[in-house]
Protein backbone atom coordinates (compact mmCIF):
# COMPACT_ATOMS: atom_id res chain seq x y z
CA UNK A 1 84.43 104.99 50.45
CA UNK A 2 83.94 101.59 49.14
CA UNK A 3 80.30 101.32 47.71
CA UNK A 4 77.97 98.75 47.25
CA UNK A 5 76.41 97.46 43.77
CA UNK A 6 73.12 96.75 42.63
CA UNK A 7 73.00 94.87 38.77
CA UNK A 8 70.30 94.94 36.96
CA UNK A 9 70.72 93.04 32.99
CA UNK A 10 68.59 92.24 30.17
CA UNK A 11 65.95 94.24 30.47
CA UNK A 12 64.14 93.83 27.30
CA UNK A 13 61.78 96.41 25.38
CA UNK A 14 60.94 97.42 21.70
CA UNK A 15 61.93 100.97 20.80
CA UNK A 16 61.71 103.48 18.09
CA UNK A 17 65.24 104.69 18.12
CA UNK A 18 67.67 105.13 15.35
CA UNK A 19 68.95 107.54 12.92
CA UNK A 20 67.28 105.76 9.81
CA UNK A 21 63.45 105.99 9.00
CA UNK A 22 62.45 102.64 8.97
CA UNK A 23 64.12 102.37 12.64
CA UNK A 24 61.82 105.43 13.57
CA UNK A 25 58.95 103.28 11.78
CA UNK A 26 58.83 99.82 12.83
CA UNK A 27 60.75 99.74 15.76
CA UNK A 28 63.13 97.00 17.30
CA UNK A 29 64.19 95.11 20.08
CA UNK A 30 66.67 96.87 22.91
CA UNK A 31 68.70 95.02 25.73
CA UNK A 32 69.57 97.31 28.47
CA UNK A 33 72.14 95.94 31.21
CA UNK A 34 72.50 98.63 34.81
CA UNK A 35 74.86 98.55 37.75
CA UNK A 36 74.45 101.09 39.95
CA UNK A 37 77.07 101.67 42.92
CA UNK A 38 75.28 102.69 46.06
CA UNK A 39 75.67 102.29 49.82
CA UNK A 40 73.46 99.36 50.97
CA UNK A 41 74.59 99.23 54.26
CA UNK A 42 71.60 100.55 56.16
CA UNK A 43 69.30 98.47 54.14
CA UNK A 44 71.73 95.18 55.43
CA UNK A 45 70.83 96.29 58.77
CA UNK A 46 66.91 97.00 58.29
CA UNK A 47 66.26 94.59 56.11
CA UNK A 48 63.64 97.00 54.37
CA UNK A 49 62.69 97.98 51.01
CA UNK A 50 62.68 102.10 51.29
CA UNK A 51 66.60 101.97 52.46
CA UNK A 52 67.48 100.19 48.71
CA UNK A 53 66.45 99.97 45.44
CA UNK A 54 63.19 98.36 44.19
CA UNK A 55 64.63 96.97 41.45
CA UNK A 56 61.06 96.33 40.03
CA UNK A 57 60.67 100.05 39.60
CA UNK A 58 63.64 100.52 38.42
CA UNK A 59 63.15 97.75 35.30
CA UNK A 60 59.83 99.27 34.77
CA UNK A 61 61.40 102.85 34.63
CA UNK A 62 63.96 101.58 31.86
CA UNK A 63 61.04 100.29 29.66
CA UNK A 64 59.49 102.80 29.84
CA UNK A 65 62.32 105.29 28.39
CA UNK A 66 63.01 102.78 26.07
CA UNK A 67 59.41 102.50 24.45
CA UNK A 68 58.71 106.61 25.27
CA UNK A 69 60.76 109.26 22.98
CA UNK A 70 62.62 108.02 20.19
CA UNK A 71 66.56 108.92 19.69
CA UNK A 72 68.65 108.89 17.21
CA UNK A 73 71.35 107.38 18.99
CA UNK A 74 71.26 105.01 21.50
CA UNK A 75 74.49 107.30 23.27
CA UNK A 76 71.38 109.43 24.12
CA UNK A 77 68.94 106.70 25.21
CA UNK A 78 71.81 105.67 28.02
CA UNK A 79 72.44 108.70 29.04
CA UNK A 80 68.99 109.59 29.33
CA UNK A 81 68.06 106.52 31.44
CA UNK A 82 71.16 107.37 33.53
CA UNK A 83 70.18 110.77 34.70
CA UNK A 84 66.83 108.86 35.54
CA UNK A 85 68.43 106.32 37.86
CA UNK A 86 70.71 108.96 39.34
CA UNK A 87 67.60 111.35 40.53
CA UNK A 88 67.06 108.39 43.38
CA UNK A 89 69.44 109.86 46.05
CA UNK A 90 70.47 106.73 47.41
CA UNK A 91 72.51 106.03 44.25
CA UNK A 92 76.24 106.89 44.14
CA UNK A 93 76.80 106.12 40.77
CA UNK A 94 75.05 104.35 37.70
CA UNK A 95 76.69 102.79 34.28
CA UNK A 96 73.63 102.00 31.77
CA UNK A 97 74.64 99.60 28.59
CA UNK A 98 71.72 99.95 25.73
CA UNK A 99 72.40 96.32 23.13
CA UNK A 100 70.93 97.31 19.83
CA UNK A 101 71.06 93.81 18.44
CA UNK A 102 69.29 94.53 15.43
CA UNK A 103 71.05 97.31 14.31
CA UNK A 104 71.73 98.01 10.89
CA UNK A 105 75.32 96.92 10.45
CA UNK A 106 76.13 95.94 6.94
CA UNK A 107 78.43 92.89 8.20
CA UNK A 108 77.49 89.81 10.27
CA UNK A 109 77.99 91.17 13.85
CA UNK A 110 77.06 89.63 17.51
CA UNK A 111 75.67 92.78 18.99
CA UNK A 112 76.02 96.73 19.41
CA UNK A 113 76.39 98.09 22.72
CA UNK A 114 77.15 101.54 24.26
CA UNK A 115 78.04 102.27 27.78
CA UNK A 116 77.78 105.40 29.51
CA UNK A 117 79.10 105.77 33.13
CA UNK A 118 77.21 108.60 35.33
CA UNK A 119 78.62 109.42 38.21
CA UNK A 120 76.70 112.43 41.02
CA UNK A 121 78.19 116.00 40.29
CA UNK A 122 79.84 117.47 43.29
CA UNK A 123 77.35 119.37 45.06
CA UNK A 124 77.76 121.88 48.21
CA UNK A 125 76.74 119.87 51.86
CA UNK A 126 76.66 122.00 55.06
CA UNK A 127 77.75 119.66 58.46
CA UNK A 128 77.13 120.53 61.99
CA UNK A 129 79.67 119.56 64.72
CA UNK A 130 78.86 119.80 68.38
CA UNK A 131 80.34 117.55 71.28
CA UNK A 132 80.13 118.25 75.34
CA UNK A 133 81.50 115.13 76.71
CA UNK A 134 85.32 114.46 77.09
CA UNK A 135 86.55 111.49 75.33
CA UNK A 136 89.37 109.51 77.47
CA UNK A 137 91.67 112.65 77.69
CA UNK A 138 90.08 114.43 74.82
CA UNK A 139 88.07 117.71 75.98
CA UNK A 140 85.21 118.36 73.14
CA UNK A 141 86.99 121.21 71.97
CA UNK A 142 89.92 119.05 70.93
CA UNK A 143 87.53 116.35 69.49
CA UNK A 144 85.77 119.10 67.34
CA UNK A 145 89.21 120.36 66.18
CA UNK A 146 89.69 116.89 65.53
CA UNK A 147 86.69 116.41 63.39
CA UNK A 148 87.18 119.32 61.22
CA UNK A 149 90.34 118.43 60.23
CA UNK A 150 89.71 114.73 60.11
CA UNK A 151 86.23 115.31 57.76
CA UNK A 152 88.68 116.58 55.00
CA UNK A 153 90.28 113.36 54.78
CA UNK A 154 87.49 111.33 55.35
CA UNK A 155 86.81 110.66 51.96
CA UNK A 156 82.77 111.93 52.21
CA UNK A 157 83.43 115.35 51.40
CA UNK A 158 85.97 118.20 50.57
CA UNK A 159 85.95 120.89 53.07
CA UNK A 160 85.97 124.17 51.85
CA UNK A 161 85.45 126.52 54.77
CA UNK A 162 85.06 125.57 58.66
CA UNK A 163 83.95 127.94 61.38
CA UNK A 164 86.09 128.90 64.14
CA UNK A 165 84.98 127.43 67.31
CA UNK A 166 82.15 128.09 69.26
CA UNK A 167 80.93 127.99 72.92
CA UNK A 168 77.21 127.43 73.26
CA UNK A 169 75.02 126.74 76.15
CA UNK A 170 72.62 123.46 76.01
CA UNK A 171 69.41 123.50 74.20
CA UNK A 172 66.64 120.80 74.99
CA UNK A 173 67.71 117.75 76.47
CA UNK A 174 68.16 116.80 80.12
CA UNK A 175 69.13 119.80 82.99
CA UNK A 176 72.35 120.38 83.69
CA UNK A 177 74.34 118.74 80.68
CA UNK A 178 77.97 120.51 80.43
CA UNK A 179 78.38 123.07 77.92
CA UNK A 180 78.88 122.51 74.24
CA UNK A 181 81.35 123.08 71.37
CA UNK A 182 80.12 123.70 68.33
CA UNK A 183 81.77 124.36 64.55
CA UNK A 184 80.74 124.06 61.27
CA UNK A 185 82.14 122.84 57.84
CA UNK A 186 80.82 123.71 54.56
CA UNK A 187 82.12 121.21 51.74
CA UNK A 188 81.05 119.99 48.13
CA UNK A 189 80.69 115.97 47.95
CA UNK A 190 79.76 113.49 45.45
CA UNK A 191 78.08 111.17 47.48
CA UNK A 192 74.46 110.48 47.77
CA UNK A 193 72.84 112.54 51.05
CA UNK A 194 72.50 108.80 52.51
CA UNK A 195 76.09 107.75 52.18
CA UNK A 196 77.04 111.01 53.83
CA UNK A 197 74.84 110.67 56.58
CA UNK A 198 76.57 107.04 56.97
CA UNK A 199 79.61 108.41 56.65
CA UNK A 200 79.23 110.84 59.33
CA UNK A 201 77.70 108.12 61.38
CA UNK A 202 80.51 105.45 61.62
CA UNK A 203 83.10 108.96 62.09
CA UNK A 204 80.63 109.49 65.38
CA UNK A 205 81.13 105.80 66.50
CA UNK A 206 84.48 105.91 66.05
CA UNK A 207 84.23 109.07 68.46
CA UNK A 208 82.42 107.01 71.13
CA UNK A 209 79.09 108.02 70.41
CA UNK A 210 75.78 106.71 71.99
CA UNK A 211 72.54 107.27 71.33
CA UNK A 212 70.53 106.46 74.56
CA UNK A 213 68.38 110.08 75.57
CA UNK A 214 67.45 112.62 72.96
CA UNK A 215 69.41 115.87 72.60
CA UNK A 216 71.32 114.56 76.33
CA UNK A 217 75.09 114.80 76.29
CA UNK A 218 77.93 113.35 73.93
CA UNK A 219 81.24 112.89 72.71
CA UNK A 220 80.18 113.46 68.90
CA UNK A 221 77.83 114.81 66.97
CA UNK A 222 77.69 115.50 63.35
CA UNK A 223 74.35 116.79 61.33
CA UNK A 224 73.80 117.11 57.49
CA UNK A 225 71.92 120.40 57.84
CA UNK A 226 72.00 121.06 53.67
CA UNK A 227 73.11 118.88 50.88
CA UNK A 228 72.94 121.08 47.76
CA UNK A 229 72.36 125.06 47.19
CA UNK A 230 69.30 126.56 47.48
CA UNK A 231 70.13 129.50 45.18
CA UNK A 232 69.95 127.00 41.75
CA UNK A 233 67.14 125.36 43.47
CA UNK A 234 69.40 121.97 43.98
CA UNK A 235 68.89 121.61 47.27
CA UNK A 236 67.40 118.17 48.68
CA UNK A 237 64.38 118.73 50.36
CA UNK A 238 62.88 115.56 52.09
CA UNK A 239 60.98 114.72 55.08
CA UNK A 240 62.47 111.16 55.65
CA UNK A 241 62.79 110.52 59.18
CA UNK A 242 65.91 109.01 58.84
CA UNK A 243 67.72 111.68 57.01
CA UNK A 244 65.21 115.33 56.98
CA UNK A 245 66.69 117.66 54.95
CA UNK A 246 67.57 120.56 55.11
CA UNK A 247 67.68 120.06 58.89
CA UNK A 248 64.14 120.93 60.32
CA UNK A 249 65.69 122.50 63.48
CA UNK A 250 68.38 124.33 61.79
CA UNK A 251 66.71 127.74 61.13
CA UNK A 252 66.27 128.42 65.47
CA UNK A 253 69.66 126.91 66.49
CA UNK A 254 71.88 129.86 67.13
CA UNK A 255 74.72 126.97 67.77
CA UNK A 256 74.20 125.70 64.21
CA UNK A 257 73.67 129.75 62.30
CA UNK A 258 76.10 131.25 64.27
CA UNK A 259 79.42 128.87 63.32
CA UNK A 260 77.82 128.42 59.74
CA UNK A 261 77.64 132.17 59.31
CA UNK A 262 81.13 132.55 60.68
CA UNK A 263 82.36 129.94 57.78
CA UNK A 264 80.20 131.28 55.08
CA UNK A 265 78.87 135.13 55.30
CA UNK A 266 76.83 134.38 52.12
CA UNK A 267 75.35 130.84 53.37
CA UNK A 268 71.55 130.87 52.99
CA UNK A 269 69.00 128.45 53.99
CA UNK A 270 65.64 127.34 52.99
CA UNK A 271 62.59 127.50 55.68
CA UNK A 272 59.39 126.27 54.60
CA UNK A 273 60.09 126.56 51.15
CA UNK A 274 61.40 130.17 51.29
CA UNK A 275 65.16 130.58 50.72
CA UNK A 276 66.53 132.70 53.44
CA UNK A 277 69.58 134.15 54.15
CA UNK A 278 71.65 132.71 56.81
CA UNK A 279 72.73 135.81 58.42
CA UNK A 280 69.02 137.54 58.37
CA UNK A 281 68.11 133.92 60.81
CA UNK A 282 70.50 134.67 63.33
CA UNK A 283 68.97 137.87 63.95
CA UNK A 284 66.27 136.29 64.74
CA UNK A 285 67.49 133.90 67.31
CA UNK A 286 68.49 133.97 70.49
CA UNK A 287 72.27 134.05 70.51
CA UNK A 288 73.09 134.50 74.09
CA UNK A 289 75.91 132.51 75.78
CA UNK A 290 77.46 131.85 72.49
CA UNK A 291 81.07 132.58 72.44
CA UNK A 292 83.75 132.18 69.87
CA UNK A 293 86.93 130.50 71.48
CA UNK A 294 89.14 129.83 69.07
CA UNK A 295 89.47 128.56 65.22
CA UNK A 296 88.88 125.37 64.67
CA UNK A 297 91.89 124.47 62.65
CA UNK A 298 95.41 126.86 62.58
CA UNK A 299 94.98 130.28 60.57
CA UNK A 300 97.67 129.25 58.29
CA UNK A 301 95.86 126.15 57.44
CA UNK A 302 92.36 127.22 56.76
């Protein structure tokens, strides 16, 4: 995936850092230059300041590490302002240059720079497929089959496990919608939870997918249910509207637990703050009508 960039240069503080004493004592003047790789795409479209960046906050956040703890080396200062920049989840990837042109160099020199590129560690995402509408000659069990292998190669995400697939009657929604098919995929990514949810977007509209009555039928539909693993405590938890993780409705969806159990028998979950094993849910749901009809990919390829 192509990503979008944000720059940010010359942001200007004084700072204590340095390995000699009199850099620890009087201080000196830093230069810090940022470009952070993101996807802006959604904030093209909205034209609103919580789907990017507020580059404001993000100048005052550098000072702010620059004038805080001192360092000895300004390899640390980057690297430190990089892990900052990187806990805002719509950012892909960050490289932070620190200018130390006043440092101690016992020749005429322009400038001293260091540049440290960051980039977000793989982490484990859990994605819901369902579909109950034929697409042109495609029956939604095809299209899922589809999906699962096509979500491998998509670029957002590695696929480690997928579910076999599963028949599951409608749950909310209009009367009378056909039945569904339903899988799940369990993957590591290094994308931002936005960029996957964007990701899995443009895969639904190349899938023919409209969004025109809630929970009524479709060709395609893909969920982000977790993006990181609850066990370390690095899951995302967020109540954005646009993106809610993990996915509010997850824990009572036996067509979500049951294919996400199949895929991972360890998989757990966290509901209302409680981390909760996956398998121990579907117990607790009703899982009538839900039948397993096939894998979702050949055995010898899985």
């Amino acid at each position: 995936m192509e990503l979008d960039v944000i720059e940010v240069k010359g942001v200007r503080a004084t700072g204590h850092h340095g390995v000699f004493d009199h850099e620890k004592r009087d201080g000196q003047e830093f230069v810090v230059d940022l470009r952070l790789e993101l996807d802006l795409s959604r904030a093209g479209r909205t034209d609103d300041l919580v789907d990017t960046v507020d580059y404001g906050a993000l100048a005052q956040g550098v000072v702010a590490r620059v004038e805080g703890e001192p360092y000895d080396l300004i390899e640390r200062l980057a690297t430190v302002i990089a892990q900052d920049v990187l806990g805002d989840l719509r950012v892909d990837e960050v490289a932070v240059t620190v200018h130390k042109p006043q440092a101690p160099v016992p020749v005429p020199f322009g400038d001293v720079a260091v540049t440290v590129v960051r980039r977000r560690p793989a982490v484990p995402v859990v994605v819901a497929i369902g579909a109950n509408l034929a697409r042109g000659g495609t029956s939604p069990q095809e299209t899922v089959e589809d999906v699962v292998e096509e979500l491998d190669g998509f670029g957002v995400l590695q696929v480690t496990a997928a579910s076999h697939i599963f028949e599951t009657p409608p749950v909310g929604g209009p009367a009378g919608q056909p039945t569904y098919v339903n899988a799940v995929v369990v993957g590591t990514t290094h994308d931002s939870p936005n960029a996957v949810l964007e990701q899995l977007q443009t895969l639904e509209l190349q899938y023919d997918r409209v969004r025109e009555v809630r929970w009524g039928p479709r060709t395609l539909d893909l969920d982000v249910v977790q993006y990181g693993d609850p066990v370390f405590d690095t899951d995302v938890v967020s109540d954005d509207p646009v993106l809610t993780l993990p996915h509010p409705r997850a824990h009572e969806r036996g067509f979500v637990l049951v294919p996400w159990l199949d895929a991972d028998a360890e998989a757990v979950l966290r509901v209302a703050g409680e981390v909760v094993r996956v398998a121990d849910l579907v117990r607790r749901v009703d899982t009538g009508g839900i039948v397993r009809r096939g894998p979702s990919r050949p055995e010898d390829e899985r």
